[in-house]
N, C-alpha and C. Protein backbone atom coordinates (compact mmCIF):
# COMPACT_ATOMS: atom_id res chain seq x y z
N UNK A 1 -29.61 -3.31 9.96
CA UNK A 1 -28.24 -3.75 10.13
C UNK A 1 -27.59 -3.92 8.76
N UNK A 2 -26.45 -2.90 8.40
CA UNK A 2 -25.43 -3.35 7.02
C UNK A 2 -25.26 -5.03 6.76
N UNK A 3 -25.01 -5.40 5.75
CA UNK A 3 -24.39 -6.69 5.52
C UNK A 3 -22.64 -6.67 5.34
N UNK A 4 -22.10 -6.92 6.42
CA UNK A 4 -21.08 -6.77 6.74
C UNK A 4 -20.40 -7.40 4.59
N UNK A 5 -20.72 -8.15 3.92
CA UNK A 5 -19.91 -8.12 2.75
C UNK A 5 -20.60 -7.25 2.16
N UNK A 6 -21.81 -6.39 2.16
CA UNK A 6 -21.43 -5.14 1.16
C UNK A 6 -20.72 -3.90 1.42
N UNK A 7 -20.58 -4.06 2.77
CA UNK A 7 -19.13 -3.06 3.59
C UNK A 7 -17.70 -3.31 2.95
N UNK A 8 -17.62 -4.53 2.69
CA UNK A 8 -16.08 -4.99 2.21
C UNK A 8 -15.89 -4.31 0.98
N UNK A 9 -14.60 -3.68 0.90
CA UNK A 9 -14.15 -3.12 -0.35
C UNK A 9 -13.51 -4.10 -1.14
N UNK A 10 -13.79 -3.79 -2.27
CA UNK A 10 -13.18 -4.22 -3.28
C UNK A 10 -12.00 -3.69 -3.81
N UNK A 11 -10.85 -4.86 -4.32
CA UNK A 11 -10.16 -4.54 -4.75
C UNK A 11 -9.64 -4.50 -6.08
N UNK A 12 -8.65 -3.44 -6.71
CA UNK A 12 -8.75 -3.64 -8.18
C UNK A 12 -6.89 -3.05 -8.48
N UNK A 13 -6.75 -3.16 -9.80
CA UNK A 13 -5.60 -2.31 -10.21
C UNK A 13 -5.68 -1.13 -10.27
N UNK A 14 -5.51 -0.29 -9.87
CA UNK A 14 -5.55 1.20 -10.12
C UNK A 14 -5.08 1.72 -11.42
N UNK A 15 -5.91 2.40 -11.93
CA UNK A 15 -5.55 3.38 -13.15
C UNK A 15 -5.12 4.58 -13.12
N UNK A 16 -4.50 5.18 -13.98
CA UNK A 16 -4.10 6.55 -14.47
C UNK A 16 -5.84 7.70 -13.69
N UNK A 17 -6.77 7.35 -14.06
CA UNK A 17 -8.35 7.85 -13.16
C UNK A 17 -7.84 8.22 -12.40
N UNK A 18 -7.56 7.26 -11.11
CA UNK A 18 -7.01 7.07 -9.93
C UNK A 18 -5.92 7.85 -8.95
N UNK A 19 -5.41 8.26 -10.07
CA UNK A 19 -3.93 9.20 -9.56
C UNK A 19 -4.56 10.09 -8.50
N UNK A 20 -5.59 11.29 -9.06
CA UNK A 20 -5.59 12.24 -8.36
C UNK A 20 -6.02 12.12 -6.69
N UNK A 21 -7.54 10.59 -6.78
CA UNK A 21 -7.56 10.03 -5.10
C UNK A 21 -6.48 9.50 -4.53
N UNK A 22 -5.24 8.90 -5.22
CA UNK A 22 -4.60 8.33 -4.65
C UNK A 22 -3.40 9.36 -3.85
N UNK A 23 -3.16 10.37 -4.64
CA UNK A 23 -2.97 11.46 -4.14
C UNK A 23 -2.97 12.22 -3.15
N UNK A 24 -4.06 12.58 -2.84
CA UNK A 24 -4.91 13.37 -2.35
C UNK A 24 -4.98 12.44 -0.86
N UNK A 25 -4.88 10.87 -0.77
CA UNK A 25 -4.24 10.22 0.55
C UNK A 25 -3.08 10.16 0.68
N UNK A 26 -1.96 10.29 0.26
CA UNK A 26 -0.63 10.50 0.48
C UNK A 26 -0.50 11.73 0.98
N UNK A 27 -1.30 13.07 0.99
CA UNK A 27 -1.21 14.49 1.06
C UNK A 27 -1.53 14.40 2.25
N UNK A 28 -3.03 13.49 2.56
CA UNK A 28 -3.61 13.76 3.49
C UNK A 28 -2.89 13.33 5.27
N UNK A 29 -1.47 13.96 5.47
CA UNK A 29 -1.04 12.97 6.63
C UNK A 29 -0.48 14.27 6.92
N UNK A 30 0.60 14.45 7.89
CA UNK A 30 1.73 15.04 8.10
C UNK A 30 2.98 15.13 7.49
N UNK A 31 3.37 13.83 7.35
CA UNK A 31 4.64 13.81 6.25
C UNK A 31 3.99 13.82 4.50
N UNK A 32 2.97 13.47 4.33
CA UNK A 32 2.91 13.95 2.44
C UNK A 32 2.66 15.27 2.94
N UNK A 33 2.31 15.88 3.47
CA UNK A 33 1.69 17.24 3.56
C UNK A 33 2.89 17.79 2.66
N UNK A 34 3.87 17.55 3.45
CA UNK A 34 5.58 18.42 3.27
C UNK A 34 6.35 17.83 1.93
N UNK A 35 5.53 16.73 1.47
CA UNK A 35 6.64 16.26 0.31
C UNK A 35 5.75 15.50 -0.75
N UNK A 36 4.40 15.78 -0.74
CA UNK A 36 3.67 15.70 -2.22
C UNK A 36 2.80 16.89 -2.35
N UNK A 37 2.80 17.01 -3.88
CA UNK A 37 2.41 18.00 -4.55
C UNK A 37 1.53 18.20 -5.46
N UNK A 38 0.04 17.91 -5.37
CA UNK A 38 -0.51 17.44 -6.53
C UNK A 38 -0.99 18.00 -7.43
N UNK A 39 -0.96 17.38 -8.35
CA UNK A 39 -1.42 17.86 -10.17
C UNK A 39 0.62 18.32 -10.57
N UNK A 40 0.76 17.35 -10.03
CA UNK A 40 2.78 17.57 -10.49
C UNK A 40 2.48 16.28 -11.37
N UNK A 41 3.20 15.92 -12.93
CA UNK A 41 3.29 15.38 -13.83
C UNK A 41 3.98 14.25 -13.65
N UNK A 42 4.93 14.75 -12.71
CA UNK A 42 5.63 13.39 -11.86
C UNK A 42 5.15 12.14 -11.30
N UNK A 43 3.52 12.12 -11.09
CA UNK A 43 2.77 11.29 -10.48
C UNK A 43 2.24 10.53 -12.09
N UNK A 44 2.08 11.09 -12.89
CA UNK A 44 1.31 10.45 -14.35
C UNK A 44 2.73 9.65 -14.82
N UNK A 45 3.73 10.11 -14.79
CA UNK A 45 5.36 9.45 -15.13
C UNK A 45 5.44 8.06 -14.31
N UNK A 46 5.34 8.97 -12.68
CA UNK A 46 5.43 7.39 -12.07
C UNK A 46 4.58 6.29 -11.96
N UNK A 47 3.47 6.36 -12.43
CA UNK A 47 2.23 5.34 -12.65
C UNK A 47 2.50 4.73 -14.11
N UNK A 48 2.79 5.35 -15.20
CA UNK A 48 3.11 4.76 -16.11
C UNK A 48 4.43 3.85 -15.84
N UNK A 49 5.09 3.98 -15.03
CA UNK A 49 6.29 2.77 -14.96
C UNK A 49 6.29 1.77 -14.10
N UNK A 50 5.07 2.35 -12.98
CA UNK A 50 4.93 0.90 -12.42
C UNK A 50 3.84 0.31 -13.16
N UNK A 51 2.45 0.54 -13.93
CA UNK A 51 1.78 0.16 -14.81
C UNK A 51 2.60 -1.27 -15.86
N UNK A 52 4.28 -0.31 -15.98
CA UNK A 52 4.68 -1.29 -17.24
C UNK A 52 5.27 -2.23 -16.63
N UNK A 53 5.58 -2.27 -15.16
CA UNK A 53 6.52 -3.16 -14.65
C UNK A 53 5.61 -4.57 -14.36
N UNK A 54 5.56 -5.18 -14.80
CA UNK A 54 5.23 -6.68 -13.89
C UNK A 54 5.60 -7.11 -11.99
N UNK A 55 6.35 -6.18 -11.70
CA UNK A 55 6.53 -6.74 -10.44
C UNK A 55 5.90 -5.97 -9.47
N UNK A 56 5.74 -5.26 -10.06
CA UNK A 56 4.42 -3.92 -9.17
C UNK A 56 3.17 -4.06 -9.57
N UNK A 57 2.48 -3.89 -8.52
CA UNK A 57 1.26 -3.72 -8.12
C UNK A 57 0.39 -2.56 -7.90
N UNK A 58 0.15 -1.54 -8.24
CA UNK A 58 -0.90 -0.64 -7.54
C UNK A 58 -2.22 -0.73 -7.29
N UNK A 59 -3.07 -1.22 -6.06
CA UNK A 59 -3.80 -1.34 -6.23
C UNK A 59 -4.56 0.05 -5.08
N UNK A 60 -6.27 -0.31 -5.86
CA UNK A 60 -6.76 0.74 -5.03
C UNK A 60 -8.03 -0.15 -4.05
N UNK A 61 -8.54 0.22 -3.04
CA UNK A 61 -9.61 -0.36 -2.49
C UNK A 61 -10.78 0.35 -2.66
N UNK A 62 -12.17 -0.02 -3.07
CA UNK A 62 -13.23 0.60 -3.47
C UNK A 62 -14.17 0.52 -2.35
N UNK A 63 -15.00 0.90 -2.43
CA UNK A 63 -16.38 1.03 -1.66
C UNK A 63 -17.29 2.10 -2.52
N UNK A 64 -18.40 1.87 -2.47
CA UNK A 64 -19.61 2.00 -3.50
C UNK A 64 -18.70 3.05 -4.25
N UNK A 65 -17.94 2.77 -5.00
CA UNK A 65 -17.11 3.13 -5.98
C UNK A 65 -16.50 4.32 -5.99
N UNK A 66 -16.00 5.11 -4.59
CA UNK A 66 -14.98 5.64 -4.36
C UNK A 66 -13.65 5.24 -4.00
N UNK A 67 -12.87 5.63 -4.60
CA UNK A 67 -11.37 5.19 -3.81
C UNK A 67 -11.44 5.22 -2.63
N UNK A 68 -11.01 4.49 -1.42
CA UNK A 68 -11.37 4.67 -0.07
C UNK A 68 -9.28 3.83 0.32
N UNK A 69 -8.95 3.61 -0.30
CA UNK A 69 -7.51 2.71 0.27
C UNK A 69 -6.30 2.81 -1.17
N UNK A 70 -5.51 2.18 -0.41
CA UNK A 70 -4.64 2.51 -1.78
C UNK A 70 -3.32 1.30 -1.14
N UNK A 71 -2.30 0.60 -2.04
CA UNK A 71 -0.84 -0.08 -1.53
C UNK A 71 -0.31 -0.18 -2.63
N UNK A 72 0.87 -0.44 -2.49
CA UNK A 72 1.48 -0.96 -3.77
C UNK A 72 2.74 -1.79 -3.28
N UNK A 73 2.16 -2.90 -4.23
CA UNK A 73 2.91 -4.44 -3.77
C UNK A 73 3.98 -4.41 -4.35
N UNK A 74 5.20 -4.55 -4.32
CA UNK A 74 6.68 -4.80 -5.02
C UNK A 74 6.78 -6.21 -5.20
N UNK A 75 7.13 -7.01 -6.16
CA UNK A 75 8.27 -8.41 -5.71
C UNK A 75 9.35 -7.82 -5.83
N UNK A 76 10.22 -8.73 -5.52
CA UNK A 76 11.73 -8.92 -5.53
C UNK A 76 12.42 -10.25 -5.63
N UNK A 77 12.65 -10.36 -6.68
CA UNK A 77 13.28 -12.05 -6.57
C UNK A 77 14.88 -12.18 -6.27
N UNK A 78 15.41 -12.66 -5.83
CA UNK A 78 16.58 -12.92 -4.66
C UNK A 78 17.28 -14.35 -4.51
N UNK A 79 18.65 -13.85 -4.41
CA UNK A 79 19.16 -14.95 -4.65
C UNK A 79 19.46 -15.55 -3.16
N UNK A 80 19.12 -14.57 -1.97
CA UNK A 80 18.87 -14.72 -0.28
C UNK A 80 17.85 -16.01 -0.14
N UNK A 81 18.01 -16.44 0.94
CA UNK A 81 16.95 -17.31 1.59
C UNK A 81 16.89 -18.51 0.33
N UNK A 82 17.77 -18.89 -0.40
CA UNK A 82 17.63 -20.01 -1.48
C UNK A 82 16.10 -19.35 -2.84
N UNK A 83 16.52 -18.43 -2.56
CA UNK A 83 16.18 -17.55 -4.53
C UNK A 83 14.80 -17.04 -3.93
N UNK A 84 14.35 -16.56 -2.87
CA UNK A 84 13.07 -16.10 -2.42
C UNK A 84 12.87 -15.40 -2.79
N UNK A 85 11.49 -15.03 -2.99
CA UNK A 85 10.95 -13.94 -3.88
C UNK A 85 10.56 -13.08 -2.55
N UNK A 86 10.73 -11.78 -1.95
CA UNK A 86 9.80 -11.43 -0.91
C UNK A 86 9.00 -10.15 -1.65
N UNK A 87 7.96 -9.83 -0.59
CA UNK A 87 6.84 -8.87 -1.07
C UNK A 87 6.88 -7.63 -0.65
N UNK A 88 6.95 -6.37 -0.76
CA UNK A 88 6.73 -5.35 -0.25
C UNK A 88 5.63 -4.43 -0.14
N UNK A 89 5.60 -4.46 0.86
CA UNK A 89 3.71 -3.49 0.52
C UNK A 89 4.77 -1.72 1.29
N UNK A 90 3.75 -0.95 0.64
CA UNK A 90 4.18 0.45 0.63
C UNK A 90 3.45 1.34 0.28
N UNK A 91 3.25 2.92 0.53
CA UNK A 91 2.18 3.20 0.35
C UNK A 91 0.59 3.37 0.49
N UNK A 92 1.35 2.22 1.68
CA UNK A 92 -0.43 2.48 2.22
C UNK A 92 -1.07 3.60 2.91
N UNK A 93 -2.03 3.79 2.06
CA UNK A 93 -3.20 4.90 2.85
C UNK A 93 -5.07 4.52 2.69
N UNK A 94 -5.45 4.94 3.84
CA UNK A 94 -6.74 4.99 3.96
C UNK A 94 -7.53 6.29 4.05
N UNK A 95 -8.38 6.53 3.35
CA UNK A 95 -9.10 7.84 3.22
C UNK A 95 -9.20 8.48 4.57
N UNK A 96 -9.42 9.33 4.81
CA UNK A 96 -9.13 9.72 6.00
C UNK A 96 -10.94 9.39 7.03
N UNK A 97 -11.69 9.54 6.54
CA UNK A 97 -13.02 9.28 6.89
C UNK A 97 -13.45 7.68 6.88
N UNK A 98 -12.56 7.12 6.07
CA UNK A 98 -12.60 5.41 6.05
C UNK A 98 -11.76 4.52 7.61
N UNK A 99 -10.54 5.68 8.21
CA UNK A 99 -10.11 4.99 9.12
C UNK A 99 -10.36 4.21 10.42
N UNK A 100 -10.72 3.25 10.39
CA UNK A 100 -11.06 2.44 12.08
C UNK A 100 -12.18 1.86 11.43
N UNK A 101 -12.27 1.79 9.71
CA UNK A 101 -13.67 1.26 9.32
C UNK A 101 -13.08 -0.56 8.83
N UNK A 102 -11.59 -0.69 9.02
CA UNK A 102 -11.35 -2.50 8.61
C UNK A 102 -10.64 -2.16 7.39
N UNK A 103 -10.76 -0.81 6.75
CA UNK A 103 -10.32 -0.88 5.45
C UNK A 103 -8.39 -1.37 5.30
N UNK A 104 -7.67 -0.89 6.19
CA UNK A 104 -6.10 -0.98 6.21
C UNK A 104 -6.40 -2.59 6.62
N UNK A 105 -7.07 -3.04 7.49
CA UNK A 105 -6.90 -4.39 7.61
C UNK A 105 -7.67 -5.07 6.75
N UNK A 106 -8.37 -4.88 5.71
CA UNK A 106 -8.82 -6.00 4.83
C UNK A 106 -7.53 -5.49 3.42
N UNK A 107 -7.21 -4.06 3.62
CA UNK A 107 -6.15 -4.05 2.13
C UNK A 107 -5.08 -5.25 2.65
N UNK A 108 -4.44 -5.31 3.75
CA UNK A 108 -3.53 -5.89 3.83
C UNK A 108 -3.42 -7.51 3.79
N UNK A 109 -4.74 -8.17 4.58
CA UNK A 109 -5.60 -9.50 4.22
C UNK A 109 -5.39 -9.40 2.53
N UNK A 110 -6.14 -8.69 1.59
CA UNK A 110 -5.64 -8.61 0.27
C UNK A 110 -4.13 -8.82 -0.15
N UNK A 111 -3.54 -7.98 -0.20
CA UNK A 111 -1.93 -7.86 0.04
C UNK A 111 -0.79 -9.57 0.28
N UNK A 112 -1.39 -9.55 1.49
CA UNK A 112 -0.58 -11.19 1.94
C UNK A 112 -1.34 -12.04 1.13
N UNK A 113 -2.43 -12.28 0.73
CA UNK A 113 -3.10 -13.45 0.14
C UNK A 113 -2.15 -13.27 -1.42
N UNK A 114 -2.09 -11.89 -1.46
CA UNK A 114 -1.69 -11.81 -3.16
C UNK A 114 -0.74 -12.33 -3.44
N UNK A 115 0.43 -12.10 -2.14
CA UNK A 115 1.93 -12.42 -2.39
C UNK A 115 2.03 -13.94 -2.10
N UNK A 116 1.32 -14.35 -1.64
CA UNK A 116 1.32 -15.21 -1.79
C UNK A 116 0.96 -16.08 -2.49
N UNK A 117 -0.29 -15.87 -3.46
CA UNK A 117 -0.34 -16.45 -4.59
C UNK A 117 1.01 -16.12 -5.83
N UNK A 118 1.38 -15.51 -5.11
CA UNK A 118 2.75 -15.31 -6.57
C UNK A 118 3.57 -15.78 -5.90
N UNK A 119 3.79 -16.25 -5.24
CA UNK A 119 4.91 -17.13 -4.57
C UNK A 119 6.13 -16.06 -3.97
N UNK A 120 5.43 -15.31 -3.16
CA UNK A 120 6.34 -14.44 -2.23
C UNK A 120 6.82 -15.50 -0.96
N UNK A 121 7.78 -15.73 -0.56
CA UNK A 121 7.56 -16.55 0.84
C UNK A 121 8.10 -15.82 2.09
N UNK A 122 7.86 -14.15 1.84
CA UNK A 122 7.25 -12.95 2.87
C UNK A 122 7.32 -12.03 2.68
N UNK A 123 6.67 -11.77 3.25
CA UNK A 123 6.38 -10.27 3.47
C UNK A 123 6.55 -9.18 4.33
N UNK A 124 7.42 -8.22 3.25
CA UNK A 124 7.75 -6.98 3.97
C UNK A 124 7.45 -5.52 3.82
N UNK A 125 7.79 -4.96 4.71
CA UNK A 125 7.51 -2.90 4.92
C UNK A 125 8.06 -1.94 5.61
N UNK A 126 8.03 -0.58 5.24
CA UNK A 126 8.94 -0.22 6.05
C UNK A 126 7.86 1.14 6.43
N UNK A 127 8.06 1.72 7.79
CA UNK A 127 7.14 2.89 8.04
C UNK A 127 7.97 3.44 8.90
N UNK A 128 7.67 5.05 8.41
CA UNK A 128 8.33 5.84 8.94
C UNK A 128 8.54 5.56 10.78
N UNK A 129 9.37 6.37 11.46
CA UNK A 129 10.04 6.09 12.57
C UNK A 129 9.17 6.81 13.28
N UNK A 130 8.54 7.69 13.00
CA UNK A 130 7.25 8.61 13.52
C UNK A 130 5.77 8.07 13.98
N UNK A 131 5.50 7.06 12.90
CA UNK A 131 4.26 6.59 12.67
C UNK A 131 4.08 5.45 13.98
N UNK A 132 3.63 6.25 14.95
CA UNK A 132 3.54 4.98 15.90
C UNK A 132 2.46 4.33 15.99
N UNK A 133 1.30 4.86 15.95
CA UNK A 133 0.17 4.17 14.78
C UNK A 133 0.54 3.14 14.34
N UNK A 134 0.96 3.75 13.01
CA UNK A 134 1.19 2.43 12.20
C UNK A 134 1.87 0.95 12.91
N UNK A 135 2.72 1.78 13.11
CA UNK A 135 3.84 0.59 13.59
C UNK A 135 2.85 -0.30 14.72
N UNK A 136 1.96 -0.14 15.53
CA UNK A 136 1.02 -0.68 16.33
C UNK A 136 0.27 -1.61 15.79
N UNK A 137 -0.33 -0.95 14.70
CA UNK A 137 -1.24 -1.41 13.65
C UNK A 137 -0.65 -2.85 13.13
N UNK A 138 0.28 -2.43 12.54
CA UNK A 138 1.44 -3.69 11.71
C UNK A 138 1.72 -4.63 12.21
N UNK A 139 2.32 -4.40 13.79
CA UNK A 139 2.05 -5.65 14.63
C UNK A 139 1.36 -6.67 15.38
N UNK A 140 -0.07 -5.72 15.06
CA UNK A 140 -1.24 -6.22 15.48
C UNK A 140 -1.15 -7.40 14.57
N UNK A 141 -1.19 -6.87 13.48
CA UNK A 141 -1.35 -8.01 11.86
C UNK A 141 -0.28 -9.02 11.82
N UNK A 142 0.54 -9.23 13.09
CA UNK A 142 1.73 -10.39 12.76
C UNK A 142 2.96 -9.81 12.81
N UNK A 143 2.76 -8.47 11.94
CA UNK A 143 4.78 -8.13 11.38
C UNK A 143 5.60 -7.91 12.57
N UNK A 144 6.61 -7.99 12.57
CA UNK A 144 8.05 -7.88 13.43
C UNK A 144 8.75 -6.96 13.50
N UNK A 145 9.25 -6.41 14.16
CA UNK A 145 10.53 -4.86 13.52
C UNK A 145 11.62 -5.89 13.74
N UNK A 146 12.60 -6.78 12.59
CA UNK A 146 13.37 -7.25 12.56
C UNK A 146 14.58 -6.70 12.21
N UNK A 147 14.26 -5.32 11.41
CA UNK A 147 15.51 -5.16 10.80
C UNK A 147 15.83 -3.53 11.14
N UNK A 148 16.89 -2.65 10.68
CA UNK A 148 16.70 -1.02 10.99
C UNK A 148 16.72 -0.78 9.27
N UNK A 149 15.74 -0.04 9.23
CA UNK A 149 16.06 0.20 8.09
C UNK A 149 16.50 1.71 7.81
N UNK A 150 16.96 1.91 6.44
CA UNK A 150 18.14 3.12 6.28
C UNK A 150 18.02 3.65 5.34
N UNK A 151 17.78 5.14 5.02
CA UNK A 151 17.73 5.74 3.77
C UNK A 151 18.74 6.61 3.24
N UNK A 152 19.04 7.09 2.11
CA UNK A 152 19.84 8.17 1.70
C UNK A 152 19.24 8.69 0.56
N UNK A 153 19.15 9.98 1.08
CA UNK A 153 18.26 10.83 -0.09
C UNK A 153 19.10 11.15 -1.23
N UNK A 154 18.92 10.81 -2.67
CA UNK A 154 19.77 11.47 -3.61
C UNK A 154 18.93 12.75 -3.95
């Protein structure tokens, strides 16, 4: 019988290393299929600026030291709700062979504990209108569809 904590992944900051697994799960769906591209320079650009930002997060989830998960936490501090800081998680993916293994639900256990140690007082996300999965998933974990949310592509 496994020991259910050497199953638990670990979590860390993700590095520049990292890009190409982290990648390579954004690809791995239906919608990255059509709109990531990898070994594009654009991905080394955009890691270096959330790297420099303080209010971002990238983290990756490990298991015997493969990338197996991936999120990336936003704050936002706000002058709404009397100056609330809220959290955004985004980005999430699970290896594709890792799924139904706890990994999306222990990143996200990670995730809320985090924002909350930084004094988020909630937490939010947004998933595509497709993903009914997800959206199942999300509510399993508590979240709400409170709001519509809206994009415009520049």
């Amino acid at each position: 019988m496994q020991d259910s904590a050497a199953n638990t992944p670990e979590f860390r900051a993700a590095t520049a290393a990292d890009i190409p697994a982290i990648v390579a799960m954004l690809t791995d769906d239906p919608l990255g299929a059509s709109r990531e591209n990898p070994g594009d320079p654009g991905y080394d650009q955009a890691f270096s600026a959330i790297a420099a930002d303080p209010n971002q997060e990238l983290v990756v989830a490990e298991r015997d030291g493969e990338v197996v998960g991936t999120l990336q936490l936003t704050f936002t501090p706000g002058l709404s709700r009397v100056g609330a800081t809220r959290a955004t998680i985004e980005g999430v993916r699970v290896r594709a062979d890792q799924r139904g293994a706890g990994v999306g639900e222990e990143l996200f256990a990670w995730a809320i504990e985090r924002a909350r140690v930084r004094g988020a007082s909630l937490v939010q996300l947004t998933t595509d209108a497709t993903r009914k999965d997800a959206q199942r998933f999300y509510e399993r974990l508590g979240f709400v569809a409170s709001h519509i949310g809206m994009k415009l592509p520049l």
